[in-house]
N, C-alpha and C. Protein backbone atom coordinates (compact mmCIF):
# COMPACT_ATOMS: atom_id res chain seq x y z
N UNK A 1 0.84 -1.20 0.00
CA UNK A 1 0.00 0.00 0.00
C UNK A 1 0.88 1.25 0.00
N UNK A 2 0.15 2.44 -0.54
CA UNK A 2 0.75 3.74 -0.54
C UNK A 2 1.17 4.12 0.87
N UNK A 3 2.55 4.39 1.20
CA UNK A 3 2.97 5.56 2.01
C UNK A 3 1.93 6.59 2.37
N UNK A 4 1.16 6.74 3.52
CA UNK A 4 0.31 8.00 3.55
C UNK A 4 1.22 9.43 3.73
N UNK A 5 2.42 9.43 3.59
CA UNK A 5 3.40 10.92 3.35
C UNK A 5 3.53 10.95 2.12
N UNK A 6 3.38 10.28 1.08
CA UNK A 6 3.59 10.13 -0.16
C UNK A 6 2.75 10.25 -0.91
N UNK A 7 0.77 10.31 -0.61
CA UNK A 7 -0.26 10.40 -0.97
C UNK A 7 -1.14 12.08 -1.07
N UNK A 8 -1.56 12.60 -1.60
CA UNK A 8 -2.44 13.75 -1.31
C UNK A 8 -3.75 13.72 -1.63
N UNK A 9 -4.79 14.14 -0.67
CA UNK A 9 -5.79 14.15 -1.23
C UNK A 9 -6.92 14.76 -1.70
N UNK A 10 -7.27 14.91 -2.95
CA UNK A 10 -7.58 16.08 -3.75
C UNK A 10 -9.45 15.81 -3.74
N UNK A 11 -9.89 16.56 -3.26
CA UNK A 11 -11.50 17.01 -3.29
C UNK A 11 -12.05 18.14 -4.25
N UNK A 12 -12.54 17.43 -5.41
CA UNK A 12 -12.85 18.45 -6.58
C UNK A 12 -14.77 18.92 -5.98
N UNK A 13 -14.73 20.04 -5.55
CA UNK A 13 -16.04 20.69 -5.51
C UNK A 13 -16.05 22.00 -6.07
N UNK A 14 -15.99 21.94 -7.06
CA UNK A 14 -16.27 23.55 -8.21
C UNK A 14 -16.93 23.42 -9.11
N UNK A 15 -17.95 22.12 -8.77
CA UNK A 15 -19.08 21.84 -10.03
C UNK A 15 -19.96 23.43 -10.06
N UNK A 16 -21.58 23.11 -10.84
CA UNK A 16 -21.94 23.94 -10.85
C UNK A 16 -23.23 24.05 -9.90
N UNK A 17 -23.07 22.63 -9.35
CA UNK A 17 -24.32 21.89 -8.72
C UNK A 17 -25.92 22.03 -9.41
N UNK A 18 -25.73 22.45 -10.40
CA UNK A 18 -27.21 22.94 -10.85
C UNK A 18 -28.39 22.10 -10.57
N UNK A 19 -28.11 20.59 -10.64
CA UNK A 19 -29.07 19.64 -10.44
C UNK A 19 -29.68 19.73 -9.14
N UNK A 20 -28.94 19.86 -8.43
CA UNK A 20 -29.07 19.59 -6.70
C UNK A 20 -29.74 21.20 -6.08
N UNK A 21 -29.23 22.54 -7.49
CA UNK A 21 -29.85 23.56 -6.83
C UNK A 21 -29.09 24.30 -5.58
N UNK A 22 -28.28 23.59 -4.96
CA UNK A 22 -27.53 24.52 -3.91
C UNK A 22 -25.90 23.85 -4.11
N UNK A 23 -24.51 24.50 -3.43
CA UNK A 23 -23.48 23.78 -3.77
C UNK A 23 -23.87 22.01 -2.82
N UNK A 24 -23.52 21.56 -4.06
CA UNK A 24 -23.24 19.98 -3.40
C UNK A 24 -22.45 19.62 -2.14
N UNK A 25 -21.39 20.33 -2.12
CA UNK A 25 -20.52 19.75 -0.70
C UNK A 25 -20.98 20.14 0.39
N UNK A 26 -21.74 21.23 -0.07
CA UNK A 26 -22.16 21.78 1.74
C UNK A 26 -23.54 21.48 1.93
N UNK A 27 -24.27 20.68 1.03
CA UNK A 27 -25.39 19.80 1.59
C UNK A 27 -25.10 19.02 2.93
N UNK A 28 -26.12 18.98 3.62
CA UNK A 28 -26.17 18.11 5.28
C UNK A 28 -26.57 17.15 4.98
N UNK A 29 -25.91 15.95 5.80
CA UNK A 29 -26.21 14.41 5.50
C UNK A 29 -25.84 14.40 7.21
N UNK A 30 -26.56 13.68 7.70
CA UNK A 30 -26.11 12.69 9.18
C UNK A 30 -25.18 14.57 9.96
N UNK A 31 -26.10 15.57 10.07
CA UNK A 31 -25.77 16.57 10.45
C UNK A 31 -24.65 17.86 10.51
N UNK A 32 -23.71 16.92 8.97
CA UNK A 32 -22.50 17.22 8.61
C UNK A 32 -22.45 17.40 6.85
N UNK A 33 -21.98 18.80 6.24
CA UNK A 33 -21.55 18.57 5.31
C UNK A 33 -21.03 17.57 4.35
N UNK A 34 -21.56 17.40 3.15
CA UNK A 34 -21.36 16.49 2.16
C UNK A 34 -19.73 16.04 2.42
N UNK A 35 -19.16 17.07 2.13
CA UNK A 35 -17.58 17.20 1.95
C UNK A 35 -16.79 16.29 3.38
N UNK A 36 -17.45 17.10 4.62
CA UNK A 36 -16.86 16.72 5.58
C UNK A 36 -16.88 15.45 5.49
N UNK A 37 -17.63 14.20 5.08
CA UNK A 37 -18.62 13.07 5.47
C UNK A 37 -16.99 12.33 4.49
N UNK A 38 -16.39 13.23 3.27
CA UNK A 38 -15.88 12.59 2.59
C UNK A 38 -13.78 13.09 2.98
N UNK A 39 -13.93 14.31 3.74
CA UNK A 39 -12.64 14.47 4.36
C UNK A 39 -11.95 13.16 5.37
N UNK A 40 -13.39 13.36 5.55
CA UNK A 40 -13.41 12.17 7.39
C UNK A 40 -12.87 11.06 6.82
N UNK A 41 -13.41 10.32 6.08
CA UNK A 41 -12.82 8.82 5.12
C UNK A 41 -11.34 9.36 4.72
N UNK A 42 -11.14 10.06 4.11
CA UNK A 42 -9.35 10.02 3.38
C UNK A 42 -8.31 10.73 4.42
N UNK A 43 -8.62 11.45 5.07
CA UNK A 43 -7.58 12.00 5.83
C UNK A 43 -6.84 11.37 6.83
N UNK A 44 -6.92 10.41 6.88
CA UNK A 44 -5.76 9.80 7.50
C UNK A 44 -5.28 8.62 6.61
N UNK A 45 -5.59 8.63 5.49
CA UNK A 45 -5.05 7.86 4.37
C UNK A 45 -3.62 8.68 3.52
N UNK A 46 -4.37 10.25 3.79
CA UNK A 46 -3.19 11.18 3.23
C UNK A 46 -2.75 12.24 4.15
N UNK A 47 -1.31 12.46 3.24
CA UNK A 47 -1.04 13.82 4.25
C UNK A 47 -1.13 15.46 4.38
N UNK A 48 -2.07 15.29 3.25
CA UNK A 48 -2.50 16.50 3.18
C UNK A 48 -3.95 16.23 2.42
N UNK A 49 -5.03 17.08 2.72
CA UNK A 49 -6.18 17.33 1.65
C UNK A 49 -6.16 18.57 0.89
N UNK A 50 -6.37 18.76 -0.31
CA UNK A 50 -6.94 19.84 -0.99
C UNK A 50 -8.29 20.01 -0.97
N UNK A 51 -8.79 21.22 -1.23
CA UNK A 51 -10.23 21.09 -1.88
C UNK A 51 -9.95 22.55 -3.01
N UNK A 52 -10.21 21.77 -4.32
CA UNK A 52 -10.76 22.83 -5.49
C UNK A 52 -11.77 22.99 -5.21
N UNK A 53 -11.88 24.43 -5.69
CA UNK A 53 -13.46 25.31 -5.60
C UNK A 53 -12.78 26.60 -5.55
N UNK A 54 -13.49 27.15 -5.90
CA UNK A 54 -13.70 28.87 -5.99
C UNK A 54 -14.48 29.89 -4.51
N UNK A 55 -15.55 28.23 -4.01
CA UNK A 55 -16.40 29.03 -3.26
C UNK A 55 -15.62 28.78 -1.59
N UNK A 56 -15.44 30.31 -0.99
CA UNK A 56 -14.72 30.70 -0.31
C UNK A 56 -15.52 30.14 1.26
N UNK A 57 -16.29 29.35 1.53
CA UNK A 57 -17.38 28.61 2.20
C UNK A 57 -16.82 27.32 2.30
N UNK A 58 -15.70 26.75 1.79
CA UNK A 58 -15.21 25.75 1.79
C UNK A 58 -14.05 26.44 2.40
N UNK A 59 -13.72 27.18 3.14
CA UNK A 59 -12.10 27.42 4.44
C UNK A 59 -13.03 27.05 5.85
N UNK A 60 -14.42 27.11 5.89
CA UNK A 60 -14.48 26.35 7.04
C UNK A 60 -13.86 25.09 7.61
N UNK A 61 -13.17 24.51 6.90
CA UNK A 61 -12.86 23.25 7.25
C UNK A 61 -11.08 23.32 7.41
N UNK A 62 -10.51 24.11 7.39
CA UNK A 62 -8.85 24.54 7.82
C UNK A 62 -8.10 23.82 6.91
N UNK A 63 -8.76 23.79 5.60
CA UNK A 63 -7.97 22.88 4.72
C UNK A 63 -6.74 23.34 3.62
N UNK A 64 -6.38 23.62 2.59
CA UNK A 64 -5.97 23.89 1.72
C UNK A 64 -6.47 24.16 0.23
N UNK A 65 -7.13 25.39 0.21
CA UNK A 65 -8.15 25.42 -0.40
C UNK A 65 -7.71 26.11 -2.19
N UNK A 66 -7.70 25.68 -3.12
CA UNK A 66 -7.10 26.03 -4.59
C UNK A 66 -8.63 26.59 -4.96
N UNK A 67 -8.09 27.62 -6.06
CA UNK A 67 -8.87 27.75 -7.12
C UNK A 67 -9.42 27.38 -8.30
N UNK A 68 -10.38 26.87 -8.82
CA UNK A 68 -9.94 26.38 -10.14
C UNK A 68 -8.90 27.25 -11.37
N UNK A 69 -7.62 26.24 -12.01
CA UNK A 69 -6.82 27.26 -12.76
C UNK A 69 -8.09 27.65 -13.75
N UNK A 70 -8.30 27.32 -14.38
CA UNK A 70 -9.87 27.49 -15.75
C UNK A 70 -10.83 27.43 -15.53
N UNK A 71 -12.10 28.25 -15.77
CA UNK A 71 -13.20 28.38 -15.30
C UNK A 71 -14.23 27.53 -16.51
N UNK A 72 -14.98 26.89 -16.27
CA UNK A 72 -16.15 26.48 -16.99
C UNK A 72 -15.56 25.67 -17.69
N UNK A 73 -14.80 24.68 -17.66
CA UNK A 73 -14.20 23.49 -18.06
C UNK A 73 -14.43 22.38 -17.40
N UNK A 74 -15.24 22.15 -16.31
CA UNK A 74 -15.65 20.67 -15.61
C UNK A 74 -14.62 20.20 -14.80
N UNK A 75 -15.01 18.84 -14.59
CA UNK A 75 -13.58 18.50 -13.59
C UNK A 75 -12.52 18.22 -14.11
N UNK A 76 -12.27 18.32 -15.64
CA UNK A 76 -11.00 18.15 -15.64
C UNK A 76 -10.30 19.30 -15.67
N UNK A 77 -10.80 20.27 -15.51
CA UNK A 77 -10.38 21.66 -14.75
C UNK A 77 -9.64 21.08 -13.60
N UNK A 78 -10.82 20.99 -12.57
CA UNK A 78 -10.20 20.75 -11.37
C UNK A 78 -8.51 19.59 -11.01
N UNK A 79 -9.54 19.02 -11.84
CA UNK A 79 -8.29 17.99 -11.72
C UNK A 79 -7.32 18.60 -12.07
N UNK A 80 -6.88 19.30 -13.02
CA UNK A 80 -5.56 19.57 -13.50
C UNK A 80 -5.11 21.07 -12.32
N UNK A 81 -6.03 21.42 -11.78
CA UNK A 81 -5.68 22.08 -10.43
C UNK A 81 -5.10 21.45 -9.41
N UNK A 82 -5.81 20.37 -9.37
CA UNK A 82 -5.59 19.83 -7.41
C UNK A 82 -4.20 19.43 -8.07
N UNK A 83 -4.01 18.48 -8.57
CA UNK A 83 -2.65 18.15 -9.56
C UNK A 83 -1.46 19.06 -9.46
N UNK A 84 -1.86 20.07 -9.73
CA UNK A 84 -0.60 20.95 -10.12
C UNK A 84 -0.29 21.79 -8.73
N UNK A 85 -1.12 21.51 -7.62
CA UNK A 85 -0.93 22.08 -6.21
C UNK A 85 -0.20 20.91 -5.64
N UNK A 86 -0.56 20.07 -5.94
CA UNK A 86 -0.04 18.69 -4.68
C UNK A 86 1.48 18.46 -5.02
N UNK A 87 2.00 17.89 -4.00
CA UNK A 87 3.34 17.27 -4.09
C UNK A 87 3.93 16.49 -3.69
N UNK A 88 2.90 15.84 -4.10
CA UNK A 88 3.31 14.07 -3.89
C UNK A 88 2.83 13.50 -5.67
N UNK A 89 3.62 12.46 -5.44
CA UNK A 89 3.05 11.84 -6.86
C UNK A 89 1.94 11.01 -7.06
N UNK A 90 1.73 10.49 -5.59
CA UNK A 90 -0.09 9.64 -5.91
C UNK A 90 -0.80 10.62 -5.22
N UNK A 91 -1.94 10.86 -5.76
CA UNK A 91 -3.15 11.92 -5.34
C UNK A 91 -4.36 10.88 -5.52
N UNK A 92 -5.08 11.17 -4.19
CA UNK A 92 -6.60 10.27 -4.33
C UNK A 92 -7.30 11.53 -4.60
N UNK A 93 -8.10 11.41 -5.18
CA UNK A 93 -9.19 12.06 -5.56
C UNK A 93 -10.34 11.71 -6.00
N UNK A 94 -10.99 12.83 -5.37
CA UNK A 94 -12.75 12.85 -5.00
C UNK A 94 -13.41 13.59 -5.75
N UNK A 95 -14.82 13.10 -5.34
CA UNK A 95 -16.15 14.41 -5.91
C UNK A 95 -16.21 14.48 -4.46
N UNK A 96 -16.82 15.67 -4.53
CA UNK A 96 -17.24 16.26 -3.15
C UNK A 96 -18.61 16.01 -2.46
N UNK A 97 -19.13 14.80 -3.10
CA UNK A 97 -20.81 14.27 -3.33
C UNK A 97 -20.81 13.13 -3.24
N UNK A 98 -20.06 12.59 -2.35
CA UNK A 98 -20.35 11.08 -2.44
C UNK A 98 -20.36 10.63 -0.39
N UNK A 99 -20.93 11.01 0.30
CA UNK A 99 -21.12 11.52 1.35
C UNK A 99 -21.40 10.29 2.28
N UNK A 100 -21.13 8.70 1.71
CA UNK A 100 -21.42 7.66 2.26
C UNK A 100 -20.10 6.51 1.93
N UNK A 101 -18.87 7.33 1.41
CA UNK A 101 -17.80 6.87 0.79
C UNK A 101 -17.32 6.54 2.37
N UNK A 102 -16.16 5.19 2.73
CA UNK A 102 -15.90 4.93 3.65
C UNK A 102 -14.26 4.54 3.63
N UNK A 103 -13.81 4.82 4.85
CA UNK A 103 -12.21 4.88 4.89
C UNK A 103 -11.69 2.89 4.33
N UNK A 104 -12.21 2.23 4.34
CA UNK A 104 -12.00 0.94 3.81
C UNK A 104 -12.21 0.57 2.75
N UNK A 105 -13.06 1.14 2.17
CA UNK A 105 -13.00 1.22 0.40
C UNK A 105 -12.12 1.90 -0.09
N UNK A 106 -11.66 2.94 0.48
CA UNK A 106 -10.15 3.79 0.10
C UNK A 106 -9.05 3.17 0.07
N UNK A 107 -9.02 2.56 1.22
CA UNK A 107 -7.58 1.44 1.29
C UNK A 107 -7.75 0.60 0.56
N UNK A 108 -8.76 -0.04 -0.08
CA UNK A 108 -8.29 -0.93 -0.93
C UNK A 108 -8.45 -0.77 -2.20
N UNK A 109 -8.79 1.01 -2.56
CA UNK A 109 -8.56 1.31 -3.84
C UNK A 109 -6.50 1.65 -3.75
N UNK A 110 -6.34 2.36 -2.59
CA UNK A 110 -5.06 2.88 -2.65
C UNK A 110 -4.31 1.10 -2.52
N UNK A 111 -4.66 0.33 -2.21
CA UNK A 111 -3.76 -0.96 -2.03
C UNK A 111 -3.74 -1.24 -3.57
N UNK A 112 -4.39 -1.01 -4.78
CA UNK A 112 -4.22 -1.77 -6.16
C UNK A 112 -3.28 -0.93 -6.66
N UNK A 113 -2.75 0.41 -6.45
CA UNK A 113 -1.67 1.39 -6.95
C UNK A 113 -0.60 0.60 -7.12
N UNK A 114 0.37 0.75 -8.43
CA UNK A 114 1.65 0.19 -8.78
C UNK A 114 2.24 1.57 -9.48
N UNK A 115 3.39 1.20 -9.37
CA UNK A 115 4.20 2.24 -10.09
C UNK A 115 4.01 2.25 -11.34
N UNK A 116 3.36 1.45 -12.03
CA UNK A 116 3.38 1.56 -13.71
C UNK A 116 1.58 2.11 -14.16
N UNK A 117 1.06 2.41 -13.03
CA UNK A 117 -0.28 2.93 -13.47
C UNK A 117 -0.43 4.43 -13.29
N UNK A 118 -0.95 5.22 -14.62
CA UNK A 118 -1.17 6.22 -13.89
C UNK A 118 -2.15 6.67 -13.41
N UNK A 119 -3.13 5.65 -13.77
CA UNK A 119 -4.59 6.07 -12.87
C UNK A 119 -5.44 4.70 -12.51
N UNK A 120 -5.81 4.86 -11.51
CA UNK A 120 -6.23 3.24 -11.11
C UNK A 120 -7.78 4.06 -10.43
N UNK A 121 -8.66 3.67 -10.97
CA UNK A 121 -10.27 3.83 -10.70
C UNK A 121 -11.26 2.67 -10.41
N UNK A 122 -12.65 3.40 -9.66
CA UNK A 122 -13.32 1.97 -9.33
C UNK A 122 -14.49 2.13 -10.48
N UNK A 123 -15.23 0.72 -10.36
CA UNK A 123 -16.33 0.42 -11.32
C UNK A 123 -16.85 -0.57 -9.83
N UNK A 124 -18.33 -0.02 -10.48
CA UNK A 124 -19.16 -1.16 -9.85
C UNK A 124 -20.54 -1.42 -10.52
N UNK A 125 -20.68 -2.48 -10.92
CA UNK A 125 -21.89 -2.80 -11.90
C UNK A 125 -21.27 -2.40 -13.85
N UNK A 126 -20.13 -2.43 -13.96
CA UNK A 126 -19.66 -2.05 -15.02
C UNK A 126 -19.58 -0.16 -15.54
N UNK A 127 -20.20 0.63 -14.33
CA UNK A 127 -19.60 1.83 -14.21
C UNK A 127 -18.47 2.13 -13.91
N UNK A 128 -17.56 2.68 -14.52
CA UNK A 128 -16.42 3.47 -13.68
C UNK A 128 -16.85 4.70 -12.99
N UNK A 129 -15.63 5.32 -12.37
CA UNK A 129 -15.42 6.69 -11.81
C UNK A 129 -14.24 7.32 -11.22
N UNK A 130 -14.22 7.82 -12.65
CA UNK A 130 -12.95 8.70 -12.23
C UNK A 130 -12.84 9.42 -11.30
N UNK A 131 -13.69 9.93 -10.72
CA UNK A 131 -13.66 10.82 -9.43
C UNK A 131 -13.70 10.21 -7.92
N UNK A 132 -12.99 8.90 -8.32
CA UNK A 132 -12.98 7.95 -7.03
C UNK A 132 -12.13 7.39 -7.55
N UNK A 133 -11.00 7.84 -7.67
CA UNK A 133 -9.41 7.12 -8.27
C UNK A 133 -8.28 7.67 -7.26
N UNK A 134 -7.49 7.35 -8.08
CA UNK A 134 -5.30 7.57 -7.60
C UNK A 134 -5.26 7.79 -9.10
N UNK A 135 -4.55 9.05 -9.27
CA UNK A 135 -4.23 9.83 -10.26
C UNK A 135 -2.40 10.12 -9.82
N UNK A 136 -1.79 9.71 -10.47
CA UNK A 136 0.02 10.01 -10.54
C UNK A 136 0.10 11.36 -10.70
N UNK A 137 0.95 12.48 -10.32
CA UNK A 137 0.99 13.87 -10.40
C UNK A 137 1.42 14.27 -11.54
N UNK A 138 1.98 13.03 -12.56
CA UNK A 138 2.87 13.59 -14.01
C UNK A 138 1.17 13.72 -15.25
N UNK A 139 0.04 13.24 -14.44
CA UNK A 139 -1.00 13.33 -15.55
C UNK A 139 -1.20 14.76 -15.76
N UNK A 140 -0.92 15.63 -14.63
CA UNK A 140 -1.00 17.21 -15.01
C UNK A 140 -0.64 17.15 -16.33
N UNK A 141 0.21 17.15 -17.01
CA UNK A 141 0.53 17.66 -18.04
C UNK A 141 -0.23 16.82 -19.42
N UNK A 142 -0.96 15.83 -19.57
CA UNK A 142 -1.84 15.45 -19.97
C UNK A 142 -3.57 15.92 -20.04
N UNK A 143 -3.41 16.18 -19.12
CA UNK A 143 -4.72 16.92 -18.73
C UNK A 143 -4.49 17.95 -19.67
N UNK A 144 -3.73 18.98 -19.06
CA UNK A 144 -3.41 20.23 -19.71
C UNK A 144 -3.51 20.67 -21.17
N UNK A 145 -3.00 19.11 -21.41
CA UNK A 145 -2.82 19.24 -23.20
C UNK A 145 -4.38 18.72 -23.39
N UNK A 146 -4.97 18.06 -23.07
CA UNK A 146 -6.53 17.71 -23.31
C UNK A 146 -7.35 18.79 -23.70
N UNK A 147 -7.11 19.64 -22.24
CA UNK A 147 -8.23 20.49 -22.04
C UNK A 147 -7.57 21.79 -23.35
N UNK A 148 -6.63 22.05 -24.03
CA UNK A 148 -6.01 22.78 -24.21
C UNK A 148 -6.24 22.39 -25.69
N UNK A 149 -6.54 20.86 -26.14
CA UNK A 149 -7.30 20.19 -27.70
C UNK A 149 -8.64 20.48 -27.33
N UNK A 150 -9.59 21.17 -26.92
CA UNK A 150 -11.22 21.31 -26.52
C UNK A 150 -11.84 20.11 -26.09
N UNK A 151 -11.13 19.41 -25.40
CA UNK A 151 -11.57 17.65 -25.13
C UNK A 151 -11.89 18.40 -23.40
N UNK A 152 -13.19 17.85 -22.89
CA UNK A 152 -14.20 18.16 -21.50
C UNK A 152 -14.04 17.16 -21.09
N UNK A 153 -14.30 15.71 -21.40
CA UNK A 153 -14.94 14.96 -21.02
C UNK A 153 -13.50 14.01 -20.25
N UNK A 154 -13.79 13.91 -18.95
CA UNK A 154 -12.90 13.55 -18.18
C UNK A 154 -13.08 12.03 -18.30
N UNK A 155 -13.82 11.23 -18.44
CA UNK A 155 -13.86 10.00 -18.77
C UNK A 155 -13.31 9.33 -19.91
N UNK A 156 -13.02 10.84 -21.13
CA UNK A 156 -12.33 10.36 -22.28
C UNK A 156 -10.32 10.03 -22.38
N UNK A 157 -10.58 11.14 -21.14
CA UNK A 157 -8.94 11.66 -20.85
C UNK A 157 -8.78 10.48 -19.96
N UNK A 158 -9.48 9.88 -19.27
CA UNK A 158 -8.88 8.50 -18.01
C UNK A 158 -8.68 7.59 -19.18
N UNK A 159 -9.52 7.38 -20.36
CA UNK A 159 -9.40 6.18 -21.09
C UNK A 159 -8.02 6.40 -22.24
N UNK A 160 -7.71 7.69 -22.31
CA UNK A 160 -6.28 7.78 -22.86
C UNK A 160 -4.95 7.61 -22.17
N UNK A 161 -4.88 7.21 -20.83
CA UNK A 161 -4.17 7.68 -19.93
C UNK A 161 -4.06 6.03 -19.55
N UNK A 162 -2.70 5.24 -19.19
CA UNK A 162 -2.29 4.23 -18.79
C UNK A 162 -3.10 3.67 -17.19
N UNK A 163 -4.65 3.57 -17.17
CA UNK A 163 -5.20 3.81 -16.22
C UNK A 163 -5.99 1.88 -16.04
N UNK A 164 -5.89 1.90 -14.46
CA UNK A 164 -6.36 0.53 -14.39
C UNK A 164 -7.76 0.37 -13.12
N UNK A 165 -8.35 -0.43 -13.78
CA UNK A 165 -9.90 -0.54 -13.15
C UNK A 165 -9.80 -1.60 -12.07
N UNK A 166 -10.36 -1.22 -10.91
CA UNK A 166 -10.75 -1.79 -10.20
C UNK A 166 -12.35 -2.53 -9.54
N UNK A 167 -13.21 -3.10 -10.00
CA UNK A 167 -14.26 -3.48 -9.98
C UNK A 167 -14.37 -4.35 -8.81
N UNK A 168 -15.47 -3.34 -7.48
CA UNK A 168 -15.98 -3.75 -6.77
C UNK A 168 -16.90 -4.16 -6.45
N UNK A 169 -17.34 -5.13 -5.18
CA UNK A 169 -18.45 -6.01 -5.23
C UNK A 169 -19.48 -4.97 -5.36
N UNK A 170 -20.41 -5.66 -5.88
CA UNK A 170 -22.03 -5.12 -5.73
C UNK A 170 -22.90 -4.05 -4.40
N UNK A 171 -22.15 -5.41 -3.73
CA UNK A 171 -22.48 -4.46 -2.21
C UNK A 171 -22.01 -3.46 -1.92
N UNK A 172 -20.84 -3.16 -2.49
CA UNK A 172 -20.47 -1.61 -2.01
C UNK A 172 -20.68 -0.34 -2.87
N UNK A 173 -21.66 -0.68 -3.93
CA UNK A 173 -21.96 -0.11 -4.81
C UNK A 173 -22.62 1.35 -4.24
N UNK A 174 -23.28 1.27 -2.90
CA UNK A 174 -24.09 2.57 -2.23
C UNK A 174 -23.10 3.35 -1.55
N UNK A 175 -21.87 2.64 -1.05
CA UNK A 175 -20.67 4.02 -0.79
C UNK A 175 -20.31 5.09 -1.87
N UNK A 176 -20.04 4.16 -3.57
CA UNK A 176 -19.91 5.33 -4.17
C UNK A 176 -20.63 5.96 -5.32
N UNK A 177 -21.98 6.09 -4.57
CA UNK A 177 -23.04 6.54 -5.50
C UNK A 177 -22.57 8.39 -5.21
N UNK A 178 -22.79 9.13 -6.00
CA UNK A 178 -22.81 10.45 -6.28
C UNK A 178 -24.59 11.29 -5.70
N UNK A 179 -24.73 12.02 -5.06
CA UNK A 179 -25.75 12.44 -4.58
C UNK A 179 -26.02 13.91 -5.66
N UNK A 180 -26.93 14.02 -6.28
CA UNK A 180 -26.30 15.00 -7.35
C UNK A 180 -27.62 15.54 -7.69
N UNK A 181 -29.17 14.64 -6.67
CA UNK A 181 -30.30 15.50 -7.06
C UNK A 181 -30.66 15.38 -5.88
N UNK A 182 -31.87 16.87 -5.52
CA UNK A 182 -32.56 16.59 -4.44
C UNK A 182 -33.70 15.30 -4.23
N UNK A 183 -34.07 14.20 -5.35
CA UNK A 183 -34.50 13.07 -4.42
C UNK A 183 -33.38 12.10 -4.56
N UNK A 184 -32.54 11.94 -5.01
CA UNK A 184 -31.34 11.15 -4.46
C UNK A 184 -30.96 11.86 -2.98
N UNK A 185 -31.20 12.73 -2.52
CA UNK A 185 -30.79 13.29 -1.21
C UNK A 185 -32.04 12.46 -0.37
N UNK A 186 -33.22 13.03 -1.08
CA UNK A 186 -34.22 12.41 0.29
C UNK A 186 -34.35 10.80 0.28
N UNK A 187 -33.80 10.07 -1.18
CA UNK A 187 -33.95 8.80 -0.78
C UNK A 187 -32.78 8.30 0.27
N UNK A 188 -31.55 8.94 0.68
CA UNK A 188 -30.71 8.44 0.61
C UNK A 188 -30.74 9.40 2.56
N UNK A 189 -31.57 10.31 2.50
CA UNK A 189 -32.06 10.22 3.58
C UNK A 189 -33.10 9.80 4.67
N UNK A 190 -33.60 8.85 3.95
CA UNK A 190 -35.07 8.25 4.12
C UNK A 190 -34.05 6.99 4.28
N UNK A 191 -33.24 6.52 3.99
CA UNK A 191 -32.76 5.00 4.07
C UNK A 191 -32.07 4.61 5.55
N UNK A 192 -33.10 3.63 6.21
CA UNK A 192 -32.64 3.36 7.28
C UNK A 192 -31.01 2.87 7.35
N UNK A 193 -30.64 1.88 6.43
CA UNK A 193 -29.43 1.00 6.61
C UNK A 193 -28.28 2.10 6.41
N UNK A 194 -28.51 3.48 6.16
CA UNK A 194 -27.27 4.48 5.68
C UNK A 194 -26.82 4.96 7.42
């Protein structure tokens, strides 16, 4: 497994949340911010957290807070932000919306990392998600050149990129669901077993 001095961990929240109607990370779940719910799981996996975003509502949390470098480019904006702040060469990185993600599914995404991958992501049910990976710090400059050919789509840039899938059981499929509308919020607050 990764060195946690050797790891950083990058929290992309500079969506636009439009679906959800208010910012996503600072939605309340179990009486705590989205974000917090997802600091709590990685921070002691890494030795530092980032959070991209713009919105200045995210220093409540005493973190390390970036800007996005490019505006209105999606997450592979961000990504090529948290990236180019960190300094370490494995970076975990997040959505800031996944508020049921747990410190043991982390470790055993960070346990499949090898030195010859530069991005190792999960799937479950034959979905991936890039925004629940280990990203190597040399993809900055990949990114860069992506976003820099008019290419958005961050799922296109993981599939160009020496990147390896990890496909987890079924059952853990509800840690990394994305909360991204208000009735995915109320189902997911209505659910006893959460």
């Amino acid at each position: 497994m990764l060195n946690q001095s050797n790891i950083t961990g990058i929290i992309l929240a500079g969506g636009k949340s439009s679906r959800m109607g208010y910012e996503k990370g600072l939605v309340m779940y179990k009486n705590k911010p989205f974000i917090a719910h997802v600091i709590h799981a990685a921070e002691t996996l890494v030795n530092e957290v980032i959070i991209v975003s713009n919105n200045k509502n995210y220093d409540q949390f005493n973190l390390k807070r970036v800007n996005d470098m490019m505006l209105n480019t999606g997450p592979l904006a961000g990504l090529y932000s948290g990236l180019y702040h960190s300094t370490t060469q494995d970076n975990l990185v997040l959505s800031c919306d996944i508020p049921l993600i747990t410190k043991e599914l982390l470790e055993q995404l960070i346990s499949k990392v090898s030195v010859k991958d530069d991005i190792v992501q999960v799937s479950v049910k034959g979905r991936t998600n890039p925004l629940l990976a280990v990203y190597k710090k040399h993809c900055m400059m990949s990114c860069l050149k992506t976003i820099e050919s008019g290419e958005r789509r961050l799922q296109t840039f993981v599939n160009q990129q020496n990147t390896k899938t990890i496909t987890l059981k079924s059952s853990l499929e509800k840690y990394t669901q994305n909360i991204n509308t208000r009735d995915q919020l109320n189902l997911l607050c209505n659910d006893i077993d959460n």
